[in-house]
Protein backbone atom coordinates (compact mmCIF):
# COMPACT_ATOMS: atom_id res chain seq x y z
CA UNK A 1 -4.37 6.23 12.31
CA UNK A 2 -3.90 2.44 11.84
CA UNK A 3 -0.73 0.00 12.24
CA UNK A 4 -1.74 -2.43 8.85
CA UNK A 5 0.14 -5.35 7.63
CA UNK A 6 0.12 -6.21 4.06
CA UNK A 7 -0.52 -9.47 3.35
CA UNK A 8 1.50 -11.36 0.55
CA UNK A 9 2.72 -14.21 -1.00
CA UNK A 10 6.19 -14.13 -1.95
CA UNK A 11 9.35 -12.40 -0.24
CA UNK A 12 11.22 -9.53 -2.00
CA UNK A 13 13.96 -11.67 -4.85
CA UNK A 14 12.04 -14.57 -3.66
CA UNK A 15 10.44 -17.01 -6.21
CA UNK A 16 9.14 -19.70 -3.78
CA UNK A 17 5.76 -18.86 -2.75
CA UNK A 18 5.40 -18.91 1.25
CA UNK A 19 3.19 -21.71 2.64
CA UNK A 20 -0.33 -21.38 3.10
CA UNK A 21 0.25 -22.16 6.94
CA UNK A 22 2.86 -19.81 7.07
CA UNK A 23 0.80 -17.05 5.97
CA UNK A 24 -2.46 -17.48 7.93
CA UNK A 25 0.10 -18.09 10.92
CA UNK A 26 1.80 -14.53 10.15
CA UNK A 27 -1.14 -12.98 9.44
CA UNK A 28 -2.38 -14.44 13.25
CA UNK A 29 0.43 -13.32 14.53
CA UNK A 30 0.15 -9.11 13.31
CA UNK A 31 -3.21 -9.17 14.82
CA UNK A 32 -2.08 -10.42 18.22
CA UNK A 33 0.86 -8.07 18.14
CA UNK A 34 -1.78 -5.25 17.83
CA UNK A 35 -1.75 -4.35 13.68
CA UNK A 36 -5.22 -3.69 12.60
CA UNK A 37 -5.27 -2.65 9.34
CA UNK A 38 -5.01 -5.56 7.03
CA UNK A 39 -3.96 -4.61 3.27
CA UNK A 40 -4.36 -7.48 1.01
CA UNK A 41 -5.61 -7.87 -2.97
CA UNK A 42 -6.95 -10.49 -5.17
CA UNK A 43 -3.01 -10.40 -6.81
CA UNK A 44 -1.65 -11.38 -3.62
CA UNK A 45 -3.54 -14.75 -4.00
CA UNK A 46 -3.65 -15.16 -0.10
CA UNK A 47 -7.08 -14.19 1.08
CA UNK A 48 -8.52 -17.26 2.12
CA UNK A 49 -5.51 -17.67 4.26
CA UNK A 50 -5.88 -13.99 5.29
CA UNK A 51 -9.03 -14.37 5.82
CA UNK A 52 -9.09 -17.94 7.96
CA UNK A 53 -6.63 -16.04 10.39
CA UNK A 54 -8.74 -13.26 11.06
CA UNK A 55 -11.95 -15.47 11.58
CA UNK A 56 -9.81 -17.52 14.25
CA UNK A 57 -8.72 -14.16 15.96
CA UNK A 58 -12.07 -13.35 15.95
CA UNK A 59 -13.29 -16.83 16.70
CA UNK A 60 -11.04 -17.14 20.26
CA UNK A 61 -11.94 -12.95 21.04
CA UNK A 62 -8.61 -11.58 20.09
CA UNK A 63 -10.41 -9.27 17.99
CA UNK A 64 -14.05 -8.44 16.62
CA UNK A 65 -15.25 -7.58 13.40
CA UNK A 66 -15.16 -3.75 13.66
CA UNK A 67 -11.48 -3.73 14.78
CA UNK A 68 -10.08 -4.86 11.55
CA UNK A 69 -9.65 -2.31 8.51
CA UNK A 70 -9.27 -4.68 5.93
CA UNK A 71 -8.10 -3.75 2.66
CA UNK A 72 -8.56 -5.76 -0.84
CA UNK A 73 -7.96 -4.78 -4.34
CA UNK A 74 -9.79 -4.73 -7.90
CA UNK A 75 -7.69 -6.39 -10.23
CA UNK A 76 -6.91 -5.22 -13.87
CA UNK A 77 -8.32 -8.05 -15.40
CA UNK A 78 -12.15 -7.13 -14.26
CA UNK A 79 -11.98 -3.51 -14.74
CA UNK A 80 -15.19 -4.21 -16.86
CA UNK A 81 -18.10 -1.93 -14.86
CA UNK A 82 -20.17 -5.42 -15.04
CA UNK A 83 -17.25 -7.54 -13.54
CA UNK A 84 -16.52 -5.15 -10.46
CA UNK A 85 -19.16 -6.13 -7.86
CA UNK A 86 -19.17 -9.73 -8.82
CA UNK A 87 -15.04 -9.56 -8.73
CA UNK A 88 -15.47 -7.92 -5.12
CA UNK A 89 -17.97 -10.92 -3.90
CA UNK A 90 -15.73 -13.29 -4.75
CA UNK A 91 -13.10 -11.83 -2.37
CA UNK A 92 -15.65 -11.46 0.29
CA UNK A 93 -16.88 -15.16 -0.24
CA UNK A 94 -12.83 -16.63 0.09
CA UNK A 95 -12.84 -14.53 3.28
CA UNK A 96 -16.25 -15.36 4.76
CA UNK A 97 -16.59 -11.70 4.87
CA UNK A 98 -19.98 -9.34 4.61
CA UNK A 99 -17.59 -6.66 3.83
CA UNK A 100 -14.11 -4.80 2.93
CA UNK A 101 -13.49 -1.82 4.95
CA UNK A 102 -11.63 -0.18 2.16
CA UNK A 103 -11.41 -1.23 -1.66
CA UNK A 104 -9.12 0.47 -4.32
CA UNK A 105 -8.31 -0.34 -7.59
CA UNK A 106 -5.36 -2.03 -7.89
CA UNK A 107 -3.68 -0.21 -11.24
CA UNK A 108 -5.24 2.17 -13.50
CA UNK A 109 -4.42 -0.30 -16.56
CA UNK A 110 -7.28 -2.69 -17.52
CA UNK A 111 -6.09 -6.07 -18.85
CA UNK A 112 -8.23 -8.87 -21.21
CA UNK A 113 -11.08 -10.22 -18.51
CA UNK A 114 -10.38 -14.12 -17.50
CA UNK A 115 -8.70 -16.06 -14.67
CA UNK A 116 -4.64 -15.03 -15.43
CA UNK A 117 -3.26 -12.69 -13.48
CA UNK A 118 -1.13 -11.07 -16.62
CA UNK A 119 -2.73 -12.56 -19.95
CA UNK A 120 -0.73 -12.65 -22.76
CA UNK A 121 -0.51 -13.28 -26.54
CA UNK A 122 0.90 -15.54 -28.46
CA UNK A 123 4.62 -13.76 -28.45
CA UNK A 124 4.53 -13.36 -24.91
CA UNK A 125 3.09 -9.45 -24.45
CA UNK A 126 0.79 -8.63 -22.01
CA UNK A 127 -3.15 -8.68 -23.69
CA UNK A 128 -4.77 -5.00 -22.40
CA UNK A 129 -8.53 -4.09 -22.32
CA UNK A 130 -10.41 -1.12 -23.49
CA UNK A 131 -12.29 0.03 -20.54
CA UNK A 132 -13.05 3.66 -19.08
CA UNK A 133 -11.63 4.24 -15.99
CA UNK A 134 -14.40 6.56 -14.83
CA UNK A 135 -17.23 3.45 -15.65
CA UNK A 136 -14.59 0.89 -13.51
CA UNK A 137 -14.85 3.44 -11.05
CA UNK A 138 -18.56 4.11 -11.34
CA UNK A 139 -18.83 0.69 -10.46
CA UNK A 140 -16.38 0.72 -7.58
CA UNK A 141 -19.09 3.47 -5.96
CA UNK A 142 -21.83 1.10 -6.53
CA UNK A 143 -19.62 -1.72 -4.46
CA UNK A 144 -19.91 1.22 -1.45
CA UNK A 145 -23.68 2.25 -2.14
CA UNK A 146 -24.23 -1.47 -1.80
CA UNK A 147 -22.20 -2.21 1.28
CA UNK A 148 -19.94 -4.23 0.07
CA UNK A 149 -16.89 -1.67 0.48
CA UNK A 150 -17.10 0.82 3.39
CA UNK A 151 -14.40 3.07 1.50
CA UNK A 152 -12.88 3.14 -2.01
CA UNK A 153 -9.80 4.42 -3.55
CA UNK A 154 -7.25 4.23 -6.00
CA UNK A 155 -3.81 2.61 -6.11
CA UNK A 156 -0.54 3.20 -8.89
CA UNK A 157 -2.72 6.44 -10.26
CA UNK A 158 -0.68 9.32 -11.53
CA UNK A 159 -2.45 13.10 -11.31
CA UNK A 160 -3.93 12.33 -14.88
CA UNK A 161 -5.97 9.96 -14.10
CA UNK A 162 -6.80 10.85 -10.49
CA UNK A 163 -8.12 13.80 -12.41
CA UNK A 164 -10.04 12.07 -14.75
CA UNK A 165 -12.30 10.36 -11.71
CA UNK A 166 -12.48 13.75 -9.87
CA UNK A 167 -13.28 15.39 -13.12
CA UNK A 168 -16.52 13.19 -13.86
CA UNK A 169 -19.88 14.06 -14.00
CA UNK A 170 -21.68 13.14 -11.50
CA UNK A 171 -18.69 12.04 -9.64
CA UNK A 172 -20.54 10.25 -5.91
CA UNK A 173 -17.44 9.70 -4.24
CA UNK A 174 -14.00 10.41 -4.61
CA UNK A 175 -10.99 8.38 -3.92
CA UNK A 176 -9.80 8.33 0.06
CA UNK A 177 -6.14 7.49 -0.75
CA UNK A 178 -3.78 6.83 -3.53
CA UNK A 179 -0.92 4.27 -3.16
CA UNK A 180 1.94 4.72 -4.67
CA UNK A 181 5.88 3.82 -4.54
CA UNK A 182 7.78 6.50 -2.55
CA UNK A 183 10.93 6.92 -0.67
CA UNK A 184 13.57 9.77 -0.25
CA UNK A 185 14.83 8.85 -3.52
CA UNK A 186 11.15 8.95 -5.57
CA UNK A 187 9.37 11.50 -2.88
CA UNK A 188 6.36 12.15 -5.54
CA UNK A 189 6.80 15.78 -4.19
CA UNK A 190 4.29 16.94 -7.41
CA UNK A 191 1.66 13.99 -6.42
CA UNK A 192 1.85 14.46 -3.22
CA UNK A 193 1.05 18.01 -3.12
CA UNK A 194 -1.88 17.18 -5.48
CA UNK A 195 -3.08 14.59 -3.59
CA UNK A 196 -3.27 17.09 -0.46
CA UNK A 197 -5.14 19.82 -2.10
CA UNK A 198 -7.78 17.17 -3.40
CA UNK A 199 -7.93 15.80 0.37
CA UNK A 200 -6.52 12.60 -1.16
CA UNK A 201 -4.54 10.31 1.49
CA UNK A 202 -0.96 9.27 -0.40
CA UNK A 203 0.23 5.57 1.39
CA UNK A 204 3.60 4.87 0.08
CA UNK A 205 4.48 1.38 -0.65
CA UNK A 206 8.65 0.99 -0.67
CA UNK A 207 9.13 3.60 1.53
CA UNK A 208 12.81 2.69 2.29
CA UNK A 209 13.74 1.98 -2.13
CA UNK A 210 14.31 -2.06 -1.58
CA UNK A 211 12.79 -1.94 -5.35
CA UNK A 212 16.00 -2.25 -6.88
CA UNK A 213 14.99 -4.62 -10.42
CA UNK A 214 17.05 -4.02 -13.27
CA UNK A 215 14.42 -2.40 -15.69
CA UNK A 216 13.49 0.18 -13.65
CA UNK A 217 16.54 1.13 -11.44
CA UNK A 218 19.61 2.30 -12.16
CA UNK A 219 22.24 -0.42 -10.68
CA UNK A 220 24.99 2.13 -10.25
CA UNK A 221 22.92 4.62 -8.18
CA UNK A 222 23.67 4.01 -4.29
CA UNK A 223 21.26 1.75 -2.05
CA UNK A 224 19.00 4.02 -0.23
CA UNK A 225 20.13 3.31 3.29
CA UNK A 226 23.85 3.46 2.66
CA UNK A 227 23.43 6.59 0.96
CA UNK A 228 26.05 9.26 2.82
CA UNK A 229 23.54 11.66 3.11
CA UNK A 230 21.32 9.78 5.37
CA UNK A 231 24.25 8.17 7.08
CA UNK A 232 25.65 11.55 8.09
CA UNK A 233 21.58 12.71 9.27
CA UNK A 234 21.30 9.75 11.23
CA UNK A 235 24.94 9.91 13.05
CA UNK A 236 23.56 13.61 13.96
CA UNK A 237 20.50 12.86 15.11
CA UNK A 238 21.63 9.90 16.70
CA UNK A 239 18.71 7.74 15.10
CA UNK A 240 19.03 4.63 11.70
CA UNK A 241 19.25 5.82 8.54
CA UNK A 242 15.90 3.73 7.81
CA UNK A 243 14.32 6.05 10.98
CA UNK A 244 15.68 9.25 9.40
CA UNK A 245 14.11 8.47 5.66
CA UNK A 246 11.08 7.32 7.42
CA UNK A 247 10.64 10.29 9.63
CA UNK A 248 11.18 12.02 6.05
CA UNK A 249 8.42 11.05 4.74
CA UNK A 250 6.43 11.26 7.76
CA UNK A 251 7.40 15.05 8.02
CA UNK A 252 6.14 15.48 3.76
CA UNK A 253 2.66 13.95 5.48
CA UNK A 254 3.57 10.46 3.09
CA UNK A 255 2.09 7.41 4.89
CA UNK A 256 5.14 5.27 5.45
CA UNK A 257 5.66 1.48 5.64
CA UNK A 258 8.52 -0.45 6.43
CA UNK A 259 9.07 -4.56 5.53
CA UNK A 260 9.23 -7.73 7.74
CA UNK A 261 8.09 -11.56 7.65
CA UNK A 262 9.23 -13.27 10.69
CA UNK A 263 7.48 -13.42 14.21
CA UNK A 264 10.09 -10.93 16.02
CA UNK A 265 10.24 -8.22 13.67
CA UNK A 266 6.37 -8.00 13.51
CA UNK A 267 6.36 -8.07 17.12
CA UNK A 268 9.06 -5.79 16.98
CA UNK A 269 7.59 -3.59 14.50
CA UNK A 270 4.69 -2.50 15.94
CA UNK A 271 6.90 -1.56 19.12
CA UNK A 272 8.93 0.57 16.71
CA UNK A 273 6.00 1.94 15.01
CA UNK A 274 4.65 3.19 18.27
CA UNK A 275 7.87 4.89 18.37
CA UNK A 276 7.98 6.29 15.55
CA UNK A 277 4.39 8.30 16.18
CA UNK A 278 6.15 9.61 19.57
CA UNK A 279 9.00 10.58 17.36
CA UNK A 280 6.62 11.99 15.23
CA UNK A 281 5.32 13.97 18.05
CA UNK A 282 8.51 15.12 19.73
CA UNK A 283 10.91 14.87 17.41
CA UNK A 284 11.41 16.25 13.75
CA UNK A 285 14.33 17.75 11.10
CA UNK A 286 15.17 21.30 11.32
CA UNK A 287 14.61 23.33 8.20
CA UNK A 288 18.57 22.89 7.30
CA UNK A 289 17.74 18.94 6.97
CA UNK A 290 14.56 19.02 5.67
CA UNK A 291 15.42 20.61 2.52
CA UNK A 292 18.91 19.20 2.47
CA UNK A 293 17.02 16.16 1.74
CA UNK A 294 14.58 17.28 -0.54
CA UNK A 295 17.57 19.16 -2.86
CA UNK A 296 20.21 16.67 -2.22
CA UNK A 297 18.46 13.68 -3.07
CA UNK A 298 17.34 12.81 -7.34
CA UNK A 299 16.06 10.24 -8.60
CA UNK A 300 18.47 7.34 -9.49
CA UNK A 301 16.61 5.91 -12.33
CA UNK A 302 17.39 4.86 -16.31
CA UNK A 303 16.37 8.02 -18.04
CA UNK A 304 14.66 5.04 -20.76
CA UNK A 305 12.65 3.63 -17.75
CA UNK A 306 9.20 3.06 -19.27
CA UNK A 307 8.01 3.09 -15.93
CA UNK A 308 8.89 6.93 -14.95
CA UNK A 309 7.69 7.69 -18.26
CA UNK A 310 4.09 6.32 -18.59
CA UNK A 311 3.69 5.29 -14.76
CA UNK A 312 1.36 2.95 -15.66
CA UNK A 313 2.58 -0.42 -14.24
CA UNK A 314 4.64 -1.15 -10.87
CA UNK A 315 6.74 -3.44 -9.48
CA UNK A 316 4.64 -6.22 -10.28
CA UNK A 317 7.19 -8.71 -8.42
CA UNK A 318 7.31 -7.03 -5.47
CA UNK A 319 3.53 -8.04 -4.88
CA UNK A 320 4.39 -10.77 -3.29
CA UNK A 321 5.97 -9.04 -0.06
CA UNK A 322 4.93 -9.28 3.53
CA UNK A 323 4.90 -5.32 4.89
CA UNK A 324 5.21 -4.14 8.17
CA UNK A 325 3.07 -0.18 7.72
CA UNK A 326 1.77 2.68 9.37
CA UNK A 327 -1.26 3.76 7.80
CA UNK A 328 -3.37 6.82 8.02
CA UNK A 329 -6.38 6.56 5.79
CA UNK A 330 -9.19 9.27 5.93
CA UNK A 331 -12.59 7.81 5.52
CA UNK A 332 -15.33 9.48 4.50
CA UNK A 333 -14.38 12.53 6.55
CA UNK A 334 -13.19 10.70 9.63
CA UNK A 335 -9.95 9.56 11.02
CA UNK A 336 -10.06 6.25 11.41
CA UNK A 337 -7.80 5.10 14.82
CA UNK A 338 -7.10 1.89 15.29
CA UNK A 339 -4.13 1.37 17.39
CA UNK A 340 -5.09 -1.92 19.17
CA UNK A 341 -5.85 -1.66 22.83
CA UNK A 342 -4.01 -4.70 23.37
CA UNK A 343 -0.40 -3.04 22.79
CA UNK A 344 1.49 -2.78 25.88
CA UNK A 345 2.21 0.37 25.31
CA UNK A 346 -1.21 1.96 26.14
């Protein structure tokens, strides 16, 4: 088990990039308060910051080397099986890094190879590459069988196309975790229940529905946390409704994060993620709310969303967030705990 910290470079509705300073200083700042696990991505565009914070933590003996799971991502637009390892050294070079601890790729959708983030044509539409996801992936094992990722996995996948990479011949290693969006309202109940019977980790990334953009949600539907049912669940239990969705997920074995940017709520995040894994412990729904949940809640979405239909691309402006999460990955058949020893709580 791990308290991580996503590392980003914009806040949610947010079109002004945070500062460099700002970032390395917030990164700095997650470490001291404890978090270990350190989930950034080429797409973020941060990881020389990232990476300059962690080297001072470990410069001044905060931290070592071994104590930090960091995370980085393959990006669509070097999906090519001959761009992968080169891609991944040019993370590890920005963060003066031998290493990732875990790499995934990013999104299952391959883009035209080259330095923008999105290309596009001529009329604006977004240039996509022919590549097989089982050769991008062959590649992504030859990134571990070289050392340069201790652990690799997959992010955005549907079952499809997990399939297709456990499916493969000669498959050498499959993929520790899937990230995904989920929250009560989009609990990926079939995924999820895949992902467990292949042994696959699912991490949720808006675990408390904050995605709210116009293309993809319906603007009618209620906000998440002010939705009655979890109001009335929380006033019972006597705990937030952002506590009772959480422990929701938590209780459906989802890997749950919640959001924050500023120095008190990290600090005070990890606190409340400490308390959430006693609450996890000692206290959970009774069947009655469990499934009251799980029937109650649907979906709020545009039945013409492209996105529930295809689930091919995310929330690609909601990269730029900076995430408070809990994360439990399973690594190569080990449960990785890294709780830092420096948490007052221990």
């Amino acid at each position: 088990t791990g308290l991580g910290f996503l590392c980003l470079k914009r806040l949610p509705g947010c079109q002004t990039p945070v500062s460099k300073s700002k970032t390395t200083e917030a990164t700095k700042i997650a470490i001291e308060a404890g978090f270990c696990h350190i989930d950034c991505a080429y797409a973020y565009q941060v990881e020389e910051e990232v990476g300059l914070a962690i080297r001072s933590e470990i410069a001044d003996g905060t931290v070592k080397r071994e104590d930090i799971l960091y995370t980085s991502k393959l990006w669509s637009t070097f999906h090519r099986p001959e761009l992968v390892q080169s891609f991944l050294k040019r993370s590890l070079k920005k963060l003066h890094f031998d290493y990732v601890d875990l790499y995934l790729i990013h999104i299952p959708t391959a883009m035209k190879p080259g330095e923008e983030l999105y290309p596009k044509d001529e009329n604006g539409k977004i240039l996509y590459d022919s590549v097989d996801l089982c050769a991008t992936w062959e590649a992504m094992e030859k990134c571990k069988d070289a050392g340069l990722a201790r652990s690799i996995g997959v992010s955005n996948f549907n079952r499809r196309q997990l399939e297709m990479i456990l499916n493969k011949p000669g498959l050498k290693y499959k993929p520790v975790c899937n990230q995904v969006e989920c929250h009560v309202y989009h609990n990926q109940k079939k995924l999820l229940d895949f992902c467990k019977s292949k042994d696959i980790v699912l991490v949720a990334f808006g675990a408390l529905g904050t995605q709210r953009e116009k293309r993809w949600v319906d603007q009618s539907s209620p906000v998440l946390l002010d939705d009655p049912v979890l109001g009335a669940l929380a006033k019972k239990h006597k705990r937030s409704p952002a506590l009772i969705a959480l422990r929701y997920q938590l209780q459906c074995g989802v890997v749950v994060p919640a959001k924050s940017f500023n120095e008190n709520r990290i600090k005070e995040n990890i606190q409340w993620h400490l308390c959430i894994c006693f609450y996890f412990l000692k206290w959970e729904f009774g069947s009655g709310d469990f499934y009251f949940i799980r029937d109650d809640f649907i979906l709020h979405f545009p039945q013409s969303s492209i996105y529930f239909n295809i689930h091919i691309f995310i929330h690609f402006e909601f990269f730029h967030l900076l995430t408070i999460s809990i994360c439990i990955v399973h690594l190569n058949g080990l449960f990785m705990f890294s709780f830092s020893s420096r948490s007052t709580f221990f």
